[in-house]
C-alpha atoms as a PDB file:
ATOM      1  CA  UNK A   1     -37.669 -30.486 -49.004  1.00  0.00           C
ATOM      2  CA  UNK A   2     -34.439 -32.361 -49.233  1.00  0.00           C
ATOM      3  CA  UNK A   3     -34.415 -35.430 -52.596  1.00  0.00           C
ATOM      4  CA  UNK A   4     -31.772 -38.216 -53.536  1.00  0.00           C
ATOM      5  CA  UNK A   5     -31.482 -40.973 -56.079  1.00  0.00           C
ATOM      6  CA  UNK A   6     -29.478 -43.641 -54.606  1.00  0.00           C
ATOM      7  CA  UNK A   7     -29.559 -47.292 -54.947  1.00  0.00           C
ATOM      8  CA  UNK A   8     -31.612 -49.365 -53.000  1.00  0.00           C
ATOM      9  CA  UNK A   9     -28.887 -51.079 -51.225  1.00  0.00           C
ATOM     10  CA  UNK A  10     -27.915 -47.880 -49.694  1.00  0.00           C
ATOM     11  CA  UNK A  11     -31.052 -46.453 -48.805  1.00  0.00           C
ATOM     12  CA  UNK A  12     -33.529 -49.612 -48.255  1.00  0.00           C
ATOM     13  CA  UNK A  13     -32.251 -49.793 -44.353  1.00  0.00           C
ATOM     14  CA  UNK A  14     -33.181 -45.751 -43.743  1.00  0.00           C
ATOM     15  CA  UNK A  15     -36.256 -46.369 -45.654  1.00  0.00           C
ATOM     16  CA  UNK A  16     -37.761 -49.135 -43.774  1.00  0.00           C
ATOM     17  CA  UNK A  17     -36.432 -47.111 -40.751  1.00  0.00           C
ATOM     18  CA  UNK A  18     -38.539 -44.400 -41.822  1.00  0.00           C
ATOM     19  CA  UNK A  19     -36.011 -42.130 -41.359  1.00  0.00           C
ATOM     20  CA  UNK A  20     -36.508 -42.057 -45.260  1.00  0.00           C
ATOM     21  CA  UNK A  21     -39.912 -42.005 -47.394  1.00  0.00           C
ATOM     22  CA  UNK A  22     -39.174 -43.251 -50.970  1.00  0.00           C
ATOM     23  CA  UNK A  23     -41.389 -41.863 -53.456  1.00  0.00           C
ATOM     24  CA  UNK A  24     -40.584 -43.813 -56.570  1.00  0.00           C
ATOM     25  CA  UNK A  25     -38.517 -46.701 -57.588  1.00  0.00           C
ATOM     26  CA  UNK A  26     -36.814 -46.655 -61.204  1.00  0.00           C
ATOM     27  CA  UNK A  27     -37.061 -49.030 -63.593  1.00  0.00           C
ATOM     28  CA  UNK A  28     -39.704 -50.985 -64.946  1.00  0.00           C
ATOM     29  CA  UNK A  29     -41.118 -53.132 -62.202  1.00  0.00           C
ATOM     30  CA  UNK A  30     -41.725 -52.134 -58.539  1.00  0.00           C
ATOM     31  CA  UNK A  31     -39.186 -53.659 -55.922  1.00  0.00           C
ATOM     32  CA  UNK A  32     -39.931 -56.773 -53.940  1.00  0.00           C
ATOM     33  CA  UNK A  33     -38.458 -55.034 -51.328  1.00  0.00           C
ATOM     34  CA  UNK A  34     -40.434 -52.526 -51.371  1.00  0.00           C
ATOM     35  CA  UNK A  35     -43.725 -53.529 -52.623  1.00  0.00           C
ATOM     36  CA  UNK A  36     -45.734 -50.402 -51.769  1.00  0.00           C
ATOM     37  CA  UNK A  37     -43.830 -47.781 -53.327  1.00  0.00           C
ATOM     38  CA  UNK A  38     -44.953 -47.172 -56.782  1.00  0.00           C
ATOM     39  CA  UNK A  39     -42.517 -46.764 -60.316  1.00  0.00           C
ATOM     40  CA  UNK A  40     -41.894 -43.495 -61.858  1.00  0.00           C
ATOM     41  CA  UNK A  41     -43.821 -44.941 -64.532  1.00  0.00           C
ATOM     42  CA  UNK A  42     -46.846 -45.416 -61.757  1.00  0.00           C
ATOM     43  CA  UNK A  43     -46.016 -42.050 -60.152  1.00  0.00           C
ATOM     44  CA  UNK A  44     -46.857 -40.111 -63.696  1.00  0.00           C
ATOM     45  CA  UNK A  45     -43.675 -40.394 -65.894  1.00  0.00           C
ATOM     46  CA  UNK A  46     -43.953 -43.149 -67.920  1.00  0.00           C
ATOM     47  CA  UNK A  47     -40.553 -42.643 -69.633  1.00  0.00           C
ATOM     48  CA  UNK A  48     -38.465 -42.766 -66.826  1.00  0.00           C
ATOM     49  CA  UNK A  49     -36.501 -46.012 -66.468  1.00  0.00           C
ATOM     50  CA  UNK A  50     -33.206 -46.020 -64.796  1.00  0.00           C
ATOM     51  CA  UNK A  51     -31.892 -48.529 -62.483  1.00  0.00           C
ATOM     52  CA  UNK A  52     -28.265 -49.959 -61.196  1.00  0.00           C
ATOM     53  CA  UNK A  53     -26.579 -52.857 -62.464  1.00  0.00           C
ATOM     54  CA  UNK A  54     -23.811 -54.543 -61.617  1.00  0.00           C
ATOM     55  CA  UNK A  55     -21.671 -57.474 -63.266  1.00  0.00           C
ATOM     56  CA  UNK A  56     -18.031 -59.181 -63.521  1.00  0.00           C
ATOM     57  CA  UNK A  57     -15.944 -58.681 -65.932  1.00  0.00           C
ATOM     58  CA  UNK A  58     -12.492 -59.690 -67.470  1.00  0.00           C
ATOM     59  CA  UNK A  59      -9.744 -58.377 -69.044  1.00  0.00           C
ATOM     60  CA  UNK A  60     -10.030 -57.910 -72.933  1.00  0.00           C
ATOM     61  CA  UNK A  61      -8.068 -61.495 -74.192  1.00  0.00           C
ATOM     62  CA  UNK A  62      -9.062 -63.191 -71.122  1.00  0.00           C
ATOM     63  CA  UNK A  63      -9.309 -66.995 -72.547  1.00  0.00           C
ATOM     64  CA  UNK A  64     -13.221 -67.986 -73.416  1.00  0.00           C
ATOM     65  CA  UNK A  65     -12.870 -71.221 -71.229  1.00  0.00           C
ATOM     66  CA  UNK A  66     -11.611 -69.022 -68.423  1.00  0.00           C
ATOM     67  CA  UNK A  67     -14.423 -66.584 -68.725  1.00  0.00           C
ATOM     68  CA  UNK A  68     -16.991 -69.733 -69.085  1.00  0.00           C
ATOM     69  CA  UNK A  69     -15.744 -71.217 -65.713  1.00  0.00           C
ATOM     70  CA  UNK A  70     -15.935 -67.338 -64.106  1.00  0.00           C
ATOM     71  CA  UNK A  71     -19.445 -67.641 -65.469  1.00  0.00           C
ATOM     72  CA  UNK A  72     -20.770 -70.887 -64.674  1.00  0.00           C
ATOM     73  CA  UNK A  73     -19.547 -70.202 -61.239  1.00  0.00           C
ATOM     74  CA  UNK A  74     -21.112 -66.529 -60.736  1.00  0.00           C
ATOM     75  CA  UNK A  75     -24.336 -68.170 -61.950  1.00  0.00           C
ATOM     76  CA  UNK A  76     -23.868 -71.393 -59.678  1.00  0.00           C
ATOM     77  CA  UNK A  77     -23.559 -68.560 -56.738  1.00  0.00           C
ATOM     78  CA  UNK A  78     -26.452 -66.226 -57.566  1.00  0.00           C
ATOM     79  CA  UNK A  79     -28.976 -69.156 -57.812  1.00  0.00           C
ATOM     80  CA  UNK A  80     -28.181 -70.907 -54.104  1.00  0.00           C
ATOM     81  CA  UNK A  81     -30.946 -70.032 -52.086  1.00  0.00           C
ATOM     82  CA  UNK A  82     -28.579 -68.590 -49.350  1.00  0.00           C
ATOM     83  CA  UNK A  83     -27.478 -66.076 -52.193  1.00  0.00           C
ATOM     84  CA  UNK A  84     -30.461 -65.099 -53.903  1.00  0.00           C
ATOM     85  CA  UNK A  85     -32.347 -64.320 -50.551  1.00  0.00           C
ATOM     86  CA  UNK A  86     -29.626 -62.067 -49.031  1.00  0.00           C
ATOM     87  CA  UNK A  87     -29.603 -59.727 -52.436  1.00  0.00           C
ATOM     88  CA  UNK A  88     -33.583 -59.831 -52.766  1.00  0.00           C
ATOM     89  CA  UNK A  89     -33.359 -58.632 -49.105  1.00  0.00           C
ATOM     90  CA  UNK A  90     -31.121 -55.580 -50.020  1.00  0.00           C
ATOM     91  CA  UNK A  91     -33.644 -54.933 -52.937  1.00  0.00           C
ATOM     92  CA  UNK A  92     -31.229 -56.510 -55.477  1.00  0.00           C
ATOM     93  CA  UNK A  93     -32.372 -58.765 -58.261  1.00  0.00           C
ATOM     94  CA  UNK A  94     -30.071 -61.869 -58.846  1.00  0.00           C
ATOM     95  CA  UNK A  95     -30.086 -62.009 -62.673  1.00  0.00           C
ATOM     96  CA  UNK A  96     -27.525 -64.379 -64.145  1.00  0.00           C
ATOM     97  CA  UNK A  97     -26.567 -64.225 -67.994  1.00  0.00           C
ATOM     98  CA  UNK A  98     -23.911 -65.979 -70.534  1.00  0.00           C
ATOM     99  CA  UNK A  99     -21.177 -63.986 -70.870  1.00  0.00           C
ATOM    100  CA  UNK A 100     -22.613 -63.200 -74.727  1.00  0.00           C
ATOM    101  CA  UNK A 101     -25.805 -61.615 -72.997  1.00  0.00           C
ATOM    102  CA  UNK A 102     -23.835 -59.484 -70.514  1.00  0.00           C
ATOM    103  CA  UNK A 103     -21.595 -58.227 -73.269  1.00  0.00           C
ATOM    104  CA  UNK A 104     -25.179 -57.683 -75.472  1.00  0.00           C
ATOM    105  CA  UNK A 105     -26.718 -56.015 -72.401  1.00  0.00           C
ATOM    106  CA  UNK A 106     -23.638 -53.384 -71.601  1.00  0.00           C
ATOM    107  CA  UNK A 107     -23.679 -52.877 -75.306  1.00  0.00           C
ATOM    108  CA  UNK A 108     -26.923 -51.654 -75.088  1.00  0.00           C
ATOM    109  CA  UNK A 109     -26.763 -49.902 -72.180  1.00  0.00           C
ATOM    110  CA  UNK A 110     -23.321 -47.836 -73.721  1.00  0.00           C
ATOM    111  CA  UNK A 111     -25.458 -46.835 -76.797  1.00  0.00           C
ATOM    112  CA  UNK A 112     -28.840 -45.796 -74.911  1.00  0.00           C
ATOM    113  CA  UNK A 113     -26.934 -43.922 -72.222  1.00  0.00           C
ATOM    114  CA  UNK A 114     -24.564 -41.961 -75.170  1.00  0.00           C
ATOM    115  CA  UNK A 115     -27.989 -41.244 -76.862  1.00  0.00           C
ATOM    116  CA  UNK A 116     -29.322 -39.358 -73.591  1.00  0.00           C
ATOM    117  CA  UNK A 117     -25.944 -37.499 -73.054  1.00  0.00           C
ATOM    118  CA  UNK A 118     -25.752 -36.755 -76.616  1.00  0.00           C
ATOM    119  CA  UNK A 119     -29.525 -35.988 -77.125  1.00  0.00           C
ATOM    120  CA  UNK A 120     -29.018 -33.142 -73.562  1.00  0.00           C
ATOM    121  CA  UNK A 121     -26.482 -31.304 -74.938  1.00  0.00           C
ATOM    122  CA  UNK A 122     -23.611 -32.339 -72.340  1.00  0.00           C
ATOM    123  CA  UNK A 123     -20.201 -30.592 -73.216  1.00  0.00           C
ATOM    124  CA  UNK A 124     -17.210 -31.567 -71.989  1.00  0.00           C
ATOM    125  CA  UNK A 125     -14.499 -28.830 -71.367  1.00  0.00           C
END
């Protein structure tokens, strides 16, 4: 038996194929994509929550009005219709923030992630 984790944009073609069976999603919530495959949670480890994220960003001293027009038209984008359809459809979720939320979120996700390297027992030679 042959496993991968790999993002849904990748492997969501092979899987409805069904060249590929997917046997859990991570994260939280199952995929609209893929409505019938259960989450790791669902599948027996309720601790398991992983998922990939994606998001623009700007050079440190980028000017806050610059970074609130890059923002207001990111968000504009991700909310047409058009948009938010064509990333559902690649089991992406569309999930627009202010840039004070992103930098919260990335944050967040630099101290859990240094907590599960630390708390393994990675070395780096």
């Amino acid at each position: 038996m042959q496993a991968i984790f790999e993002g849904q944009v990748v492997l969501l073609p092979h899987i409805k194929s069904g060249k590929v069976r997917a046997l859990a999603i991570t994260g939280a919530k199952r995929d609209p994509a893929l409505p019938d495959v259960p989450t790791f949670a669902e599948a027996g480890l309720p601790k398991y929550d992983a998922y990939f994220w994606s998001g623009l960003v700007a050079p440190a001293g980028t000017p806050s009005e610059v970074v609130a027009k890059l923002n207001g038209v990111l968000v504009q984008a991700l909310k047409a219709p058009d948009a938010h359809d064509a990333l559902t459809r690649q089991g992406l979720e569309p999930a627009p923030t202010t840039p004070r939320e992103f930098t919260a979120f990335i944050a967040s996700e630099v101290e859990r992630w240094g907590r599960v390297a630390k708390d393994s027992g990675a070395k780096l030679d």
